[in-house]
C-alpha atoms as a PDB file:
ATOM      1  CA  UNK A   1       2.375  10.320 -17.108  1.00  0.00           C
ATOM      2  CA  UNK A   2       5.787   8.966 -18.123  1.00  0.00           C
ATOM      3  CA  UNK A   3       7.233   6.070 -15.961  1.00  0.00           C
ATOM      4  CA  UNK A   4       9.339   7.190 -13.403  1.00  0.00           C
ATOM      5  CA  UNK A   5      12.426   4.737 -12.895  1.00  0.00           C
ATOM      6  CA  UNK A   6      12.228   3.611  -9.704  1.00  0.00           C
ATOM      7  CA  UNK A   7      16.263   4.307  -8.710  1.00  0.00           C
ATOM      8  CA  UNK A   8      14.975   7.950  -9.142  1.00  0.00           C
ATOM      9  CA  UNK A   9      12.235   7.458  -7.020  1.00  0.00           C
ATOM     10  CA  UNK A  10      14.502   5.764  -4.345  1.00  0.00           C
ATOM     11  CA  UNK A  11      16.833   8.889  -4.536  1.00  0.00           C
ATOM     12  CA  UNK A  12      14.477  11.319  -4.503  1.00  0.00           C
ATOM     13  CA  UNK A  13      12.664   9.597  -1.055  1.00  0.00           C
ATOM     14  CA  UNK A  14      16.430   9.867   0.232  1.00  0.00           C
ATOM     15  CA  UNK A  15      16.801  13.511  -0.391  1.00  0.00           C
ATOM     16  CA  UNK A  16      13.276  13.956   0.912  1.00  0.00           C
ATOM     17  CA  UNK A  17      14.136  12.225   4.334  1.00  0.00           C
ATOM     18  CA  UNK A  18      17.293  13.912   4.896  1.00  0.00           C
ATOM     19  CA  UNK A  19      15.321  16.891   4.365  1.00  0.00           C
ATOM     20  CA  UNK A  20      12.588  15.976   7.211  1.00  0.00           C
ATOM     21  CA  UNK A  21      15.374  15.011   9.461  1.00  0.00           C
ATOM     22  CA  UNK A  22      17.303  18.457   9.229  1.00  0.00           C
ATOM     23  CA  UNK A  23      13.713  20.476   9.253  1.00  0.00           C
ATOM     24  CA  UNK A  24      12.374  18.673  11.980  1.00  0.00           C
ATOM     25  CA  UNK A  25      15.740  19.169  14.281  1.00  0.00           C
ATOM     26  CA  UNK A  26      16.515  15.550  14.150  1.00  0.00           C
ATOM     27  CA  UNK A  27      19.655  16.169  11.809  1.00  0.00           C
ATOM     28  CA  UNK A  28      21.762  19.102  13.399  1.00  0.00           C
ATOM     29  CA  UNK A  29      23.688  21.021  10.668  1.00  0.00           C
ATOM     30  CA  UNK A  30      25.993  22.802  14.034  1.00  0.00           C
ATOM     31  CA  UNK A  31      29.519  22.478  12.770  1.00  0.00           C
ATOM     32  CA  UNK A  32      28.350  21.727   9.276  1.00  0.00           C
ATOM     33  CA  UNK A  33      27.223  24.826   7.940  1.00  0.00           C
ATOM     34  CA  UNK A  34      27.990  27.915   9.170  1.00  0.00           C
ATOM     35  CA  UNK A  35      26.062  29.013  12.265  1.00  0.00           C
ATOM     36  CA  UNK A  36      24.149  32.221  10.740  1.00  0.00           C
ATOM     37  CA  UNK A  37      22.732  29.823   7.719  1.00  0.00           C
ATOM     38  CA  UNK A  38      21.302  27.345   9.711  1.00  0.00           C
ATOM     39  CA  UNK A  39      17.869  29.167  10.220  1.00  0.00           C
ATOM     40  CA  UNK A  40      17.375  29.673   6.071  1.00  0.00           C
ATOM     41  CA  UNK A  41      18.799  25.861   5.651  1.00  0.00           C
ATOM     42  CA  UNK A  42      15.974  24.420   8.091  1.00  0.00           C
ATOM     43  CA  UNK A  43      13.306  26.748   6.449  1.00  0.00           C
ATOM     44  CA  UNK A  44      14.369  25.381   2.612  1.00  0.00           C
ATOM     45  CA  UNK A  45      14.198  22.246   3.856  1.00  0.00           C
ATOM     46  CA  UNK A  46      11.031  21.962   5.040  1.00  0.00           C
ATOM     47  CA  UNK A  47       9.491  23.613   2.480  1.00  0.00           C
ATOM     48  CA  UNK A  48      11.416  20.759   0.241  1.00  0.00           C
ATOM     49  CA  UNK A  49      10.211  17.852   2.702  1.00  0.00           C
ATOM     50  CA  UNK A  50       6.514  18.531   2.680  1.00  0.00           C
ATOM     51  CA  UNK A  51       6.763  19.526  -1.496  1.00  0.00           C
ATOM     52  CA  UNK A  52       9.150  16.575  -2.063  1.00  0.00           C
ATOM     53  CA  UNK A  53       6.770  14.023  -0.184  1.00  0.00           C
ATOM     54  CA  UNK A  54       3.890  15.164  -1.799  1.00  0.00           C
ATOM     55  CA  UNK A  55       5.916  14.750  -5.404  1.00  0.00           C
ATOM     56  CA  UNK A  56       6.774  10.735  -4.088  1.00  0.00           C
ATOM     57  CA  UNK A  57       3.044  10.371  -3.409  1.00  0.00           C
ATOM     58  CA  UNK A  58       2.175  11.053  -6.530  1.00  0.00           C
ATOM     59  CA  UNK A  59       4.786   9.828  -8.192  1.00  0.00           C
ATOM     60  CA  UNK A  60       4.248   6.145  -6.306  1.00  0.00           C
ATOM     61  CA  UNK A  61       0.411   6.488  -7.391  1.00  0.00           C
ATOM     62  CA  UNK A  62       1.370   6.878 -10.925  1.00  0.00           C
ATOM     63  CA  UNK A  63       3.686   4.306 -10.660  1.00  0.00           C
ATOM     64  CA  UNK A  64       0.763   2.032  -9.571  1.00  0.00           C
ATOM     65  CA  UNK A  65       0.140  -0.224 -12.363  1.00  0.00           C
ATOM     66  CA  UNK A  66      -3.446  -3.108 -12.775  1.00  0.00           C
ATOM     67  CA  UNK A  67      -0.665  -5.685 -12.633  1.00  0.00           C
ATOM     68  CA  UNK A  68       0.451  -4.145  -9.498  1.00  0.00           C
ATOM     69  CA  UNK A  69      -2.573  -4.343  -7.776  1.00  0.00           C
ATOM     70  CA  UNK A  70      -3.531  -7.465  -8.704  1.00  0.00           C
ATOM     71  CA  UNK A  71      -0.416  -8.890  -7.657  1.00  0.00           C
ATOM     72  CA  UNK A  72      -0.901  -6.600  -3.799  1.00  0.00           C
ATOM     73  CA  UNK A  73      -4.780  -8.593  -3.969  1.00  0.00           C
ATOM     74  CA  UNK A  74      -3.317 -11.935  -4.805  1.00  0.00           C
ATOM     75  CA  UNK A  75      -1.503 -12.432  -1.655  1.00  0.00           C
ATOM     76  CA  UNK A  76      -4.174 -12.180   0.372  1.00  0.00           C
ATOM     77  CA  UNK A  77      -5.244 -15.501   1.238  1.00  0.00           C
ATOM     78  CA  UNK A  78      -8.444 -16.792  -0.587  1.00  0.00           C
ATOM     79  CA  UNK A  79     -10.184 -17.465   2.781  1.00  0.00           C
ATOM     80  CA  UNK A  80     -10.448 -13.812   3.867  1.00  0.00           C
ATOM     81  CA  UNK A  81     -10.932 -12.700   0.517  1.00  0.00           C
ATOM     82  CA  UNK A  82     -14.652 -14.575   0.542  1.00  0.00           C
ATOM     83  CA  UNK A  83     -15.022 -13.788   4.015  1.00  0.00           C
ATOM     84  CA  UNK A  84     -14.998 -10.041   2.955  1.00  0.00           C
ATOM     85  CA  UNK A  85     -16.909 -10.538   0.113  1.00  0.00           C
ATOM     86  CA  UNK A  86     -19.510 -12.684   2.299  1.00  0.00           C
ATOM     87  CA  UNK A  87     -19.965  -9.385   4.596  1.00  0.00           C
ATOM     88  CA  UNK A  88     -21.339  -7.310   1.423  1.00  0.00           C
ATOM     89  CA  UNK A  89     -25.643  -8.054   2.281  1.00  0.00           C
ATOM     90  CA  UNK A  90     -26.643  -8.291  -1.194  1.00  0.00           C
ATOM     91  CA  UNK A  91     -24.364 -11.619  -1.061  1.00  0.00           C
ATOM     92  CA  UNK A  92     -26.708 -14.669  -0.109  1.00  0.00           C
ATOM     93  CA  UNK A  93     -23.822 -17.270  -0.751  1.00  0.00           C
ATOM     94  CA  UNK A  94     -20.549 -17.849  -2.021  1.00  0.00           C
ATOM     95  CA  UNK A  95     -19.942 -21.439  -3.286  1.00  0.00           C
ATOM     96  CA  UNK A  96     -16.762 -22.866  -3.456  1.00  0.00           C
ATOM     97  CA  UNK A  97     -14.919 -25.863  -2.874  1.00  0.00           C
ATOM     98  CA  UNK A  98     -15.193 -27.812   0.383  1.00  0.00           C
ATOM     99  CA  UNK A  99     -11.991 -27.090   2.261  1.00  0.00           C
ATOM    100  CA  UNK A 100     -12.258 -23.484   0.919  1.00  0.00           C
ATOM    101  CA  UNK A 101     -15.223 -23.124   2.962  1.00  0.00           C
ATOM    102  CA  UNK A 102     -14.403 -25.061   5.904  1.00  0.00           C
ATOM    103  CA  UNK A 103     -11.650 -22.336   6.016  1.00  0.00           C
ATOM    104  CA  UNK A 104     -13.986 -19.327   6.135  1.00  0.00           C
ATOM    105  CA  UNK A 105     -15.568 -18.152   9.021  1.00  0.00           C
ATOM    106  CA  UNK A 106     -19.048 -16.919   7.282  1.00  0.00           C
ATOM    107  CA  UNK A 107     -21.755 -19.012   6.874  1.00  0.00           C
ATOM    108  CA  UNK A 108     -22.337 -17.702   3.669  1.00  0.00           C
ATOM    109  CA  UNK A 109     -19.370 -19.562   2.413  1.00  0.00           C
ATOM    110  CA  UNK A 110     -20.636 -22.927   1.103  1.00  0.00           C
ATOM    111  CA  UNK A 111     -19.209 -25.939  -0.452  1.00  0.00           C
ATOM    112  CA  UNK A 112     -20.341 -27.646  -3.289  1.00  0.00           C
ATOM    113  CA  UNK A 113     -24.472 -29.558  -2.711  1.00  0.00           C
ATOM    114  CA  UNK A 114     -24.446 -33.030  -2.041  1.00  0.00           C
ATOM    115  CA  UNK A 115     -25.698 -35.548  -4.522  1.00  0.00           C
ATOM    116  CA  UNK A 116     -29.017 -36.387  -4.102  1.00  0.00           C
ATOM    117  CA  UNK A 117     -30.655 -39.500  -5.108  1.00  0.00           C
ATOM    118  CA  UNK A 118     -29.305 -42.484  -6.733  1.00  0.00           C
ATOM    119  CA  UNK A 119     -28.231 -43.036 -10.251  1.00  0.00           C
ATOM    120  CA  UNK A 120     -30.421 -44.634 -12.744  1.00  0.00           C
END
């Protein structure tokens, strides 16, 4: 699928909520078009609203790139990120440094083990 630019995209979600607005009686077209019209106008744009946001869902999906969604997962904070990966049972333990874990609510998120015993 070919990149979609998103200016396009932005129009086209324009056109697509003017369209919801005049089907779903939100946008009156009284005095705008002529009175007789009105009926066929609302119909067209319905049909244009639920075809035209189906079109920007898709088009939004493709536009999804990996860089994208790692970028959306890196701004989640690193805390809830191990305290959702600490849920999943096959997990016995996450380690990680000390303050990182203090700033987890699972158990299962550890800092590093002590040193035991003294140097020779």
């Amino acid at each position: 699928m070919p990149n979609i630019d998103p200016v396009v995209r932005f129009w086209i979600g324009i056109v697509v909520t003017v369209a919801i607005a005049i089907s779903g009686g939100t946008l009156s077209l009284a005095h705008v078009i002529p009175v007789e019209y009105i009926p066929t106008a609302t119909a067209w744009c319905s049909l244009l609203a639920f075809v035209g946001s189906a079109i920007l869902t898709a088009l939004n999906g493709f536009a999804s790139t990996n860089s994208s969604r790692l970028a959306s997962v890196a701004q989640v904070p690193l805390d809830q990120k191990l305290d959702a990966i600490a849920t999943i049972p096959e997990v016995k333990s996450i380690v990680t440094t000390q303050a990182v874990a203090e700033a987890t609510t699972s158990d299962k998120v550890v800092g590093p083990p002590k040193a035991t015993g003294t140097k020779t």
